[in-house]
C-alpha atoms as a PDB file:
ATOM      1  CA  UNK A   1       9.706   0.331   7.534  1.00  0.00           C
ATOM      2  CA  UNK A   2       8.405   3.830   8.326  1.00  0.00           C
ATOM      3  CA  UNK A   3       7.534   4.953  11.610  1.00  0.00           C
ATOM      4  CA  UNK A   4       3.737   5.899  12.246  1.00  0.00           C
ATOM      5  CA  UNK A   5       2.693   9.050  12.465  1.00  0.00           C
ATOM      6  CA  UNK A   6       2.223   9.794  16.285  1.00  0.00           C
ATOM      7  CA  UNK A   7      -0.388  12.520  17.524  1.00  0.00           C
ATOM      8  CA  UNK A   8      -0.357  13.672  21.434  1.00  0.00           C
ATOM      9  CA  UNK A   9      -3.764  12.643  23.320  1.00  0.00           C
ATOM     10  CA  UNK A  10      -3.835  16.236  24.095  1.00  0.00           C
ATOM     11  CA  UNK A  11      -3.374  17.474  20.499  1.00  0.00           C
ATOM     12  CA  UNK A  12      -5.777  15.084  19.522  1.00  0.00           C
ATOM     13  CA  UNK A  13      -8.412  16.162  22.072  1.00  0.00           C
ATOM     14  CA  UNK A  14      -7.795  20.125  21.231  1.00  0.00           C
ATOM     15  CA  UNK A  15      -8.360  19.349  17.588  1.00  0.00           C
ATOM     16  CA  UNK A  16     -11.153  17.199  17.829  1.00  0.00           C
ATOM     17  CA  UNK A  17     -12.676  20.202  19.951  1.00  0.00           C
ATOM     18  CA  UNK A  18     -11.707  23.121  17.299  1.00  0.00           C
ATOM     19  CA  UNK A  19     -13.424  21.084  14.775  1.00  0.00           C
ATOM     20  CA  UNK A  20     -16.581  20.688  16.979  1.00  0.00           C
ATOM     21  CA  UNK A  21     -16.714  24.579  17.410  1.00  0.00           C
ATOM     22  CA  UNK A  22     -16.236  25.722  13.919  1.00  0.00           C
ATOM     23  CA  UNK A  23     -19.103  23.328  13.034  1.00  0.00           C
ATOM     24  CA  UNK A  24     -21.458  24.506  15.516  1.00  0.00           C
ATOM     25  CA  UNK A  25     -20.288  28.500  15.216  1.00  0.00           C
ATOM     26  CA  UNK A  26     -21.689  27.655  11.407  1.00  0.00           C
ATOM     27  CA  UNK A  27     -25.276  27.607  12.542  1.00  0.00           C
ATOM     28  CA  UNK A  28     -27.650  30.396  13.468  1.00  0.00           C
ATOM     29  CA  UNK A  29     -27.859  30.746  17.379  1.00  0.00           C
ATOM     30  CA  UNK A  30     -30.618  29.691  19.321  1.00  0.00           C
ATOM     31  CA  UNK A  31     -31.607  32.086  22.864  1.00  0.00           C
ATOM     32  CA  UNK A  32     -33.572  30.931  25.827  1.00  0.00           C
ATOM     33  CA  UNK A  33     -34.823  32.902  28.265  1.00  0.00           C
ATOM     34  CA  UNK A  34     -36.874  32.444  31.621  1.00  0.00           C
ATOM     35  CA  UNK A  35     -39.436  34.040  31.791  1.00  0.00           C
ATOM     36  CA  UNK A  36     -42.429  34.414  34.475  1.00  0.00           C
ATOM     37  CA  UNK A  37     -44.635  31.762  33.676  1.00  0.00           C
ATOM     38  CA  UNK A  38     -42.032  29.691  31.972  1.00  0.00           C
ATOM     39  CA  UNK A  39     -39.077  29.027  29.714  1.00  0.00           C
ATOM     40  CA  UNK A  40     -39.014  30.501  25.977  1.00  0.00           C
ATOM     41  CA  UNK A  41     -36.731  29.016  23.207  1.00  0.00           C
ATOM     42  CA  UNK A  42     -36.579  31.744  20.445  1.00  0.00           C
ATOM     43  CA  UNK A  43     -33.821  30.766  16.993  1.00  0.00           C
ATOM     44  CA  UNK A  44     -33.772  32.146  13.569  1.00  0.00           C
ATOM     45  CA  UNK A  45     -34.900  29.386  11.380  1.00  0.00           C
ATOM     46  CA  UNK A  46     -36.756  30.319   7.893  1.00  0.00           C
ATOM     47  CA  UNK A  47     -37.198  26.480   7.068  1.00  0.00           C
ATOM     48  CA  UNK A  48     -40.789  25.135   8.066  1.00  0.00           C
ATOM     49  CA  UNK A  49     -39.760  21.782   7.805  1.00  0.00           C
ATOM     50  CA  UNK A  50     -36.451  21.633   9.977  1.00  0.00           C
ATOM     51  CA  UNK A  51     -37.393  22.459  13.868  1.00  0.00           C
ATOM     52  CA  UNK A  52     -34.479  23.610  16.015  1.00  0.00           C
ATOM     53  CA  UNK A  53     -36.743  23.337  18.963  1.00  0.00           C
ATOM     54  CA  UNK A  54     -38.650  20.203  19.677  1.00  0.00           C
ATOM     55  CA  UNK A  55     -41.292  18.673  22.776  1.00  0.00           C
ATOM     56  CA  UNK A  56     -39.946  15.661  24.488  1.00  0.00           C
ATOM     57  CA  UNK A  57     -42.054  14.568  27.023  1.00  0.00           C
ATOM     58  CA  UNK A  58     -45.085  16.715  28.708  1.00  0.00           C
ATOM     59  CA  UNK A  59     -43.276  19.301  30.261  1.00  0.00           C
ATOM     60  CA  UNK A  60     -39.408  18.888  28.902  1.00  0.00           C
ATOM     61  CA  UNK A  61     -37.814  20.619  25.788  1.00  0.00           C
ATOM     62  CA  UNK A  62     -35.485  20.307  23.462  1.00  0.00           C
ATOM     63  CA  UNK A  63     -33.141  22.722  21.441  1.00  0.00           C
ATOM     64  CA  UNK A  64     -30.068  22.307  19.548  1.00  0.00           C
ATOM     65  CA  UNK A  65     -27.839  24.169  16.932  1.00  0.00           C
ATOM     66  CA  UNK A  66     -25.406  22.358  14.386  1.00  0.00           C
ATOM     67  CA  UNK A  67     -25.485  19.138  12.579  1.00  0.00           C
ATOM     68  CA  UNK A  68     -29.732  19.073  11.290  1.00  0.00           C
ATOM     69  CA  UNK A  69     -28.998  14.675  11.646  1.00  0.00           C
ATOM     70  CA  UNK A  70     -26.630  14.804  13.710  1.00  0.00           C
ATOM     71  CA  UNK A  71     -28.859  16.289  16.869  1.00  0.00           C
ATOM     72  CA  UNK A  72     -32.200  15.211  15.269  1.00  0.00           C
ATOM     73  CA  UNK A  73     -30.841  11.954  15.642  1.00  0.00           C
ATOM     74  CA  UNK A  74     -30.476  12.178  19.199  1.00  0.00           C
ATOM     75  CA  UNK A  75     -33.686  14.297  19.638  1.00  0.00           C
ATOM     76  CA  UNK A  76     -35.441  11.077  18.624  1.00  0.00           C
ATOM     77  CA  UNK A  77     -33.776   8.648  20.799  1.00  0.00           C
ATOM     78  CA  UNK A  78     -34.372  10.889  23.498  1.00  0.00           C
ATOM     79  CA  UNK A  79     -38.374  11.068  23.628  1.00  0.00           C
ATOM     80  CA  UNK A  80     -38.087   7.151  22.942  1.00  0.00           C
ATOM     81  CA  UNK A  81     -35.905   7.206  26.699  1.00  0.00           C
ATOM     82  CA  UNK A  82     -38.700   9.456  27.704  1.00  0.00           C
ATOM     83  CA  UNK A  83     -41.523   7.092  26.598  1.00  0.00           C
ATOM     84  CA  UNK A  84     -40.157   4.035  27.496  1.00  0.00           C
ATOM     85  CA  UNK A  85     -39.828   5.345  31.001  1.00  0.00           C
ATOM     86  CA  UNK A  86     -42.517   6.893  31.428  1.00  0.00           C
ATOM     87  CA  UNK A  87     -44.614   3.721  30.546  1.00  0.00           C
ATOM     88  CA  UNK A  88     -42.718   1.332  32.759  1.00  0.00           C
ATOM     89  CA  UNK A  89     -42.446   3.158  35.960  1.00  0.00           C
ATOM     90  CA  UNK A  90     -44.338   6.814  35.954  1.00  0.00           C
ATOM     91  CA  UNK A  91     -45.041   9.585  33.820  1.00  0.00           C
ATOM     92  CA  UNK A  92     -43.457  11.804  36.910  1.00  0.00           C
ATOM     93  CA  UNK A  93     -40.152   9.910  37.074  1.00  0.00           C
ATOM     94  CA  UNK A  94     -39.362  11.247  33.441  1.00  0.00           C
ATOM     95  CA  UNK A  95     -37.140  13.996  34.317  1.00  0.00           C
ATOM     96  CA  UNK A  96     -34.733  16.639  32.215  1.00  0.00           C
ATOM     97  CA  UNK A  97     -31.804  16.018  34.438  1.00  0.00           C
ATOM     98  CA  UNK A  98     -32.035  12.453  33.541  1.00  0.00           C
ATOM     99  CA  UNK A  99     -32.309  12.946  29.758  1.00  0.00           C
ATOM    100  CA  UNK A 100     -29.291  15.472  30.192  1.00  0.00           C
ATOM    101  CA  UNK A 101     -27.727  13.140  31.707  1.00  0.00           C
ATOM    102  CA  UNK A 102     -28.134   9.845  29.092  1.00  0.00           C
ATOM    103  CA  UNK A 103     -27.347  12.699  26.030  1.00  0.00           C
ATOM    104  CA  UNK A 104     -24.219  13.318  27.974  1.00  0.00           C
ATOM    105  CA  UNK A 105     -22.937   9.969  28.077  1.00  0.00           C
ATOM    106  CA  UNK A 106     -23.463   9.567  24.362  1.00  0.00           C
ATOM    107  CA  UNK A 107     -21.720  12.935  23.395  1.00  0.00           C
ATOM    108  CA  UNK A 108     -18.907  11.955  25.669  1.00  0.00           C
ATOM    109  CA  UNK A 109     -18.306   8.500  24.208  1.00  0.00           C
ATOM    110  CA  UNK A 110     -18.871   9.761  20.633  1.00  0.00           C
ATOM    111  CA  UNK A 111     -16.208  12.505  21.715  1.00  0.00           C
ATOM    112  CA  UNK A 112     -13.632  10.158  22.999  1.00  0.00           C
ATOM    113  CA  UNK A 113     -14.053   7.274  20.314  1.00  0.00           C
ATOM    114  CA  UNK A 114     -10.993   7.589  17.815  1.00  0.00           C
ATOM    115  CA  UNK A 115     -13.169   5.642  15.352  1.00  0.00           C
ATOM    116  CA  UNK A 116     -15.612   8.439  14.629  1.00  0.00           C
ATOM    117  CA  UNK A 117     -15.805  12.268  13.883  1.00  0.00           C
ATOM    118  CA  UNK A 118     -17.160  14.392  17.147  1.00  0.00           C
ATOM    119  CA  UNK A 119     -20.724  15.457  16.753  1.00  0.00           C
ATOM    120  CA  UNK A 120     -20.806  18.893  15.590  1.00  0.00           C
ATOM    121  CA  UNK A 121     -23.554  20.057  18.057  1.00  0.00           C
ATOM    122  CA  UNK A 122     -24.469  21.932  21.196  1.00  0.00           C
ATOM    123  CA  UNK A 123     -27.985  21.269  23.091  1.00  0.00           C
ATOM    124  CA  UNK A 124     -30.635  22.754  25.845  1.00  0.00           C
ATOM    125  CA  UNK A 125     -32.664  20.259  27.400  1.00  0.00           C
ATOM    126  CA  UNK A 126     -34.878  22.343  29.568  1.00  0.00           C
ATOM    127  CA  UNK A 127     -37.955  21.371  32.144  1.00  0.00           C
ATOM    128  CA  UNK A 128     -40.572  23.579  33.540  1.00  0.00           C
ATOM    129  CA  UNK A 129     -41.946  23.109  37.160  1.00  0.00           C
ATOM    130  CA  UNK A 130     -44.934  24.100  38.392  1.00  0.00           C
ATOM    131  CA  UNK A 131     -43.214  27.214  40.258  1.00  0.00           C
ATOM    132  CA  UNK A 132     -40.202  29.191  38.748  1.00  0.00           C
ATOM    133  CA  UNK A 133     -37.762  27.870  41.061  1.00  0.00           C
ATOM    134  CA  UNK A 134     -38.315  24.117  39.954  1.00  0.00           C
ATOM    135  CA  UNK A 135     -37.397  24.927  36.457  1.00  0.00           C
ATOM    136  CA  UNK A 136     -34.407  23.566  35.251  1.00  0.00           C
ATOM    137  CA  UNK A 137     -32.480  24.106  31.651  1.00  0.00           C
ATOM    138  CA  UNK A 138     -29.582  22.276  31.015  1.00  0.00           C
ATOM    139  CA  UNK A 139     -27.019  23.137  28.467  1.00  0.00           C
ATOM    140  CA  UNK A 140     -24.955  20.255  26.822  1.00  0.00           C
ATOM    141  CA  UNK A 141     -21.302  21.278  24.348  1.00  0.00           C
ATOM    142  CA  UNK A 142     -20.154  18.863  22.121  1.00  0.00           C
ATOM    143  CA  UNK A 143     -17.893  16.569  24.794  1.00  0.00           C
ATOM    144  CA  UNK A 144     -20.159  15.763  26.924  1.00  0.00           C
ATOM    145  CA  UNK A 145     -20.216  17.986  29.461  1.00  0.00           C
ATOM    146  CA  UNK A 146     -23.623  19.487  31.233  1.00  0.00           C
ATOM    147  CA  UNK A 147     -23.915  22.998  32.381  1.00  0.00           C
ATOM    148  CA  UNK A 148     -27.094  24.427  34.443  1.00  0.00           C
ATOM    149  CA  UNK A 149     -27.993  27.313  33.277  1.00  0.00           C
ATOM    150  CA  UNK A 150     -29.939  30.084  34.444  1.00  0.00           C
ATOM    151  CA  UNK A 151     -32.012  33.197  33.013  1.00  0.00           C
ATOM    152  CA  UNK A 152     -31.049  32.777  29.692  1.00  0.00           C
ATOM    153  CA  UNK A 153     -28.536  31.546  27.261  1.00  0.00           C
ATOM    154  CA  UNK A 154     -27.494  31.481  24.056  1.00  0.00           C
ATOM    155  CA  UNK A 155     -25.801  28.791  21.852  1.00  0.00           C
ATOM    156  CA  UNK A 156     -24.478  28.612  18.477  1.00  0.00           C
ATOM    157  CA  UNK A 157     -23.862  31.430  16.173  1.00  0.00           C
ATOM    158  CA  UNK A 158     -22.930  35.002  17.124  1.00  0.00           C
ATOM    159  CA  UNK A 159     -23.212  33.557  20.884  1.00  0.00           C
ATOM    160  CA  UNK A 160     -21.106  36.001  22.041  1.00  0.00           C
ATOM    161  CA  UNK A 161     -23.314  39.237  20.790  1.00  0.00           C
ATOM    162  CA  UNK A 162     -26.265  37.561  21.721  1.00  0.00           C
ATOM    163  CA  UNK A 163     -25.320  37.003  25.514  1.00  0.00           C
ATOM    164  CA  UNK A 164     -23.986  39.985  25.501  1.00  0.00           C
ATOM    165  CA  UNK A 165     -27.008  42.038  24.816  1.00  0.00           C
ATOM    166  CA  UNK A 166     -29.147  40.087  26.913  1.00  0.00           C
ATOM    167  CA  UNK A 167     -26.968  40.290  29.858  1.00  0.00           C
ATOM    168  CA  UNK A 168     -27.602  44.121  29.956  1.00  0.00           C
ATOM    169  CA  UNK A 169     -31.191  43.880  28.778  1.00  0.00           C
ATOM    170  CA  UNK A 170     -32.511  41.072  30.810  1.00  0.00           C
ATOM    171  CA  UNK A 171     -34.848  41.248  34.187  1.00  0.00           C
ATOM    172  CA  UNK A 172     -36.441  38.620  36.389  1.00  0.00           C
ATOM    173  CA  UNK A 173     -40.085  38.378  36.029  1.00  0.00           C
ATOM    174  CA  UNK A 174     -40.458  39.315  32.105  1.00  0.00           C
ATOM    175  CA  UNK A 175     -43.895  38.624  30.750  1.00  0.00           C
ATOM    176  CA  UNK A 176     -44.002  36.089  27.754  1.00  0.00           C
ATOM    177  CA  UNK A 177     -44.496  38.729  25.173  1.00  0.00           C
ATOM    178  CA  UNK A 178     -41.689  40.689  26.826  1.00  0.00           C
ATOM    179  CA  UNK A 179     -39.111  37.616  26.508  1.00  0.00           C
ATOM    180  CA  UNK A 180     -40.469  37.384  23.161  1.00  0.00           C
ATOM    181  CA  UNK A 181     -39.429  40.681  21.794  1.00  0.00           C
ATOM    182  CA  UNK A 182     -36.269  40.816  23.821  1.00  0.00           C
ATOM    183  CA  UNK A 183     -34.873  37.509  22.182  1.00  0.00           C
ATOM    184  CA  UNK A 184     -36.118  38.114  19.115  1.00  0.00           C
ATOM    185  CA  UNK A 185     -34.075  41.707  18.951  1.00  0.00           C
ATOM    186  CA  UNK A 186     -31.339  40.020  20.597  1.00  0.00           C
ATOM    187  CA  UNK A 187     -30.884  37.290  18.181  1.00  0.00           C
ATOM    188  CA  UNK A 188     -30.535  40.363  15.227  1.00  0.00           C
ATOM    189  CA  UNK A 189     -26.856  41.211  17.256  1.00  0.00           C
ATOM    190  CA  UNK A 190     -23.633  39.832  15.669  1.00  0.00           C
ATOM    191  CA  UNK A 191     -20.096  41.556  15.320  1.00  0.00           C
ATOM    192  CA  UNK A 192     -20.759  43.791  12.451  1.00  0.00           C
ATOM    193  CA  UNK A 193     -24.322  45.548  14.189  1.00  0.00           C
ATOM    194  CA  UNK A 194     -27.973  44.597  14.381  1.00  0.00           C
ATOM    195  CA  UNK A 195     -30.431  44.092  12.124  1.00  0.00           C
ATOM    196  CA  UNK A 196     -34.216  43.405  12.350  1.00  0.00           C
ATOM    197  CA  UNK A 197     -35.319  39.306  12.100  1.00  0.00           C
ATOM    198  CA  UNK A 198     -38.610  38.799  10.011  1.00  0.00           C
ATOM    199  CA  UNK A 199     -41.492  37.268  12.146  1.00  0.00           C
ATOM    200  CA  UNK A 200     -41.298  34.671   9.176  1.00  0.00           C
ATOM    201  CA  UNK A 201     -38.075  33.796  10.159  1.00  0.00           C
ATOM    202  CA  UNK A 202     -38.610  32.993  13.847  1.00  0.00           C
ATOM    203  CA  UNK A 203     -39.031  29.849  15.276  1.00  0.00           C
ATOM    204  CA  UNK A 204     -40.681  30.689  19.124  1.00  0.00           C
ATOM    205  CA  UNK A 205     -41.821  27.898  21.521  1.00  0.00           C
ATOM    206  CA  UNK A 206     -42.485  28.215  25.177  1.00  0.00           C
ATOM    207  CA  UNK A 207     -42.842  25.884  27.920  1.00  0.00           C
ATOM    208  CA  UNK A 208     -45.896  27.159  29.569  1.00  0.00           C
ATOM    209  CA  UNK A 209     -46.729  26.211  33.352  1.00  0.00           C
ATOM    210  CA  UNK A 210     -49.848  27.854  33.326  1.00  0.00           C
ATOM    211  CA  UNK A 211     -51.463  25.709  30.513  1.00  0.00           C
ATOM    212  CA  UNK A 212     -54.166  23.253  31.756  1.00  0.00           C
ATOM    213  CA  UNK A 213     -52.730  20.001  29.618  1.00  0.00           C
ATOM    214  CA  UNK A 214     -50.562  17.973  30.552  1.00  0.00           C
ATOM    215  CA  UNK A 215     -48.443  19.072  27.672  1.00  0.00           C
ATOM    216  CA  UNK A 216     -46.619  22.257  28.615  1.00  0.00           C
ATOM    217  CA  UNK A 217     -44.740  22.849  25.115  1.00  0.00           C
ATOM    218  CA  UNK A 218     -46.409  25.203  22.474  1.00  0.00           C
ATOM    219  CA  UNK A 219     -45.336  26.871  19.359  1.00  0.00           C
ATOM    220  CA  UNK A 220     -46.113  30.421  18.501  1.00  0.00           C
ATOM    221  CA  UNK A 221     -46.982  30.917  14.928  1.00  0.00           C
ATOM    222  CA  UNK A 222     -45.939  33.638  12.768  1.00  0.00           C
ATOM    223  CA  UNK A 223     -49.719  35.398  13.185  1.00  0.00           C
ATOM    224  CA  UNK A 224     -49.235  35.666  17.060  1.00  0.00           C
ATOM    225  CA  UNK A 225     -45.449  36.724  16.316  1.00  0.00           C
ATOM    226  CA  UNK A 226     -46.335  39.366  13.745  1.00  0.00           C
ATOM    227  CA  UNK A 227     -48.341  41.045  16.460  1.00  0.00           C
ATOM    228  CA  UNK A 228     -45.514  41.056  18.660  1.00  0.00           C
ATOM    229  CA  UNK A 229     -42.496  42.204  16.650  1.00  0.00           C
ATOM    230  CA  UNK A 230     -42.086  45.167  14.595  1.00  0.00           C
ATOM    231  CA  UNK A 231     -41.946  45.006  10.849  1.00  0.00           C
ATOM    232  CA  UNK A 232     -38.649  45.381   9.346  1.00  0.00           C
ATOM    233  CA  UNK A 233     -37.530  48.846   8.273  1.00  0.00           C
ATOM    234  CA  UNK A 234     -37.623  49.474   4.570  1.00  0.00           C
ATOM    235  CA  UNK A 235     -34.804  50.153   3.122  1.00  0.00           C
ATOM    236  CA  UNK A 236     -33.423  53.674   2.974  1.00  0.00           C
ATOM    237  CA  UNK A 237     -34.284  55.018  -0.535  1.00  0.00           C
ATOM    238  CA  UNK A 238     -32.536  57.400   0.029  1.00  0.00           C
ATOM    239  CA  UNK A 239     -28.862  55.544   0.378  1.00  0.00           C
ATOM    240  CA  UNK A 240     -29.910  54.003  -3.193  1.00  0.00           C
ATOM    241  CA  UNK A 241     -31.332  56.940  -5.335  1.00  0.00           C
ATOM    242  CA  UNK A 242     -28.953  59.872  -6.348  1.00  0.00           C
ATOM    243  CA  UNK A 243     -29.800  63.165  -5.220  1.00  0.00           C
ATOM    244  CA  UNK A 244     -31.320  65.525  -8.002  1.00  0.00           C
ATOM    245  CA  UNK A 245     -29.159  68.089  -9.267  1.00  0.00           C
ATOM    246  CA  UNK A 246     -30.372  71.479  -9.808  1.00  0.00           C
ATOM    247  CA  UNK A 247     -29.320  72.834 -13.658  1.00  0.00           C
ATOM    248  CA  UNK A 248     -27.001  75.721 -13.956  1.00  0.00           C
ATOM    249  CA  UNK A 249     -28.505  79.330 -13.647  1.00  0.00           C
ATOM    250  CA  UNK A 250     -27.600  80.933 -16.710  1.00  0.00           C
ATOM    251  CA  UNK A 251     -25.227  84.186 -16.067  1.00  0.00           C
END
């Protein structure tokens, strides 16, 4: 009888993880950034039917980049947490650390189960207070694990480029329109240059303190984006069209 094939915990763990990343480094990133009256979830998405960025209860967000099922899956069982709790006890004890939280046990036991492939996702669960100090934005990676962030972030994608840029662009106090066109031109970094996004393109919501509803989420539509960003340059006809060649001067 032959042996069975025998795989470390560790190497098990390590490959689960690579395959997580390369699944999630797939996807187009999605940037957040704090901003003075708020939080501001910005991702390059041309699909109108797909949302990267979704309301979860009146003043908590959601954001995620990989798997569309895998995290819309979760998105879903997360506002019916946020409902459920919100109608037995109180609409204030519905919190984004607790929702962190819950999605974090799930990712870790779907991480750890041998019976099951890791989900191939990374997600922001963020939740704006009614002064910039109480806002919180949590970042959760594939395994479980919860990270506060702060200022901005960046997940999925050309993360790297991304952070980068907006680590030496970024200052406390940005307007929303400011945040707006500073993650927008962000999001056009990856390793081989920049390029310009398409309003069109652009998914933008905000979590907005300063609205009078209950409801603090809002999405920004391509007209109010338009006016924001700058068109895309046109191409350079020059590159494309040969130069014109002057005909020989007879001797």
């Amino acid at each position: 009888m032959s042996m069975p094939f025998y795989v470390s915990p560790e190497q098990q763990m390590k490959d689960r993880a690579d395959f997580a990343r390369k699944g999630i480094a797939r996807g187009r990133s999605v940037a957040l950034v704090r901003y003075a009256d708020g939080i501001l979830f910005v991702s390059e998405n041309p699909s109108a039917a797909l949302h990267k960025v979704s309301e979860i209860y009146d003043r908590i967000a959601f954001a995620a980049v990989g798997r569309y099922n895998e995290f819309e899956n979760l998105r879903i069982a997360g506002v019916r947490l946020a409902d459920m709790r919100g109608y037995s006890y109180d609409r204030l004890d519905v919190s984004g650390r607790g929702l962190a939280n819950a999605y974090a046990q799930t990712l870790g036991t779907i991480f750890s189960s041998g019976g099951e492939k890791p989900y191939e996702i990374e997600i922001f669960v963020a939740e704006v207070g009614d002064t910039a100090a109480d806002d919180q934005v949590f970042r959760l990676t594939f395994d479980g694990q919860v990270v506060e962030e702060h200022d901005f972030a960046v997940m999925g994608g050309a993360a790297e480029s991304v952070t980068k840029y907006l680590e030496e662009q970024y200052t406390a106090g940005l307007s929303r329109d400011e945040a707006v066109k500073l993650a927008a031109t962000a999001l056009g970094y990856n390793d081989t240059g920049h390029r310009d996004i398409p309003a069109g393109d652009l998914e933008v919501a905000v979590l907005d303190r300063t609205r009078t509803q209950a409801r603090k989420f809002k999405r920004l539509n391509e007209h109010v984006l338009s006016d924001l960003l700058p068109a895309p340059a046109p191409a350079d006809e020059a590159a494309t069209t040969q130069p014109e060649v002057e005909p020989p001067v007879a001797p």
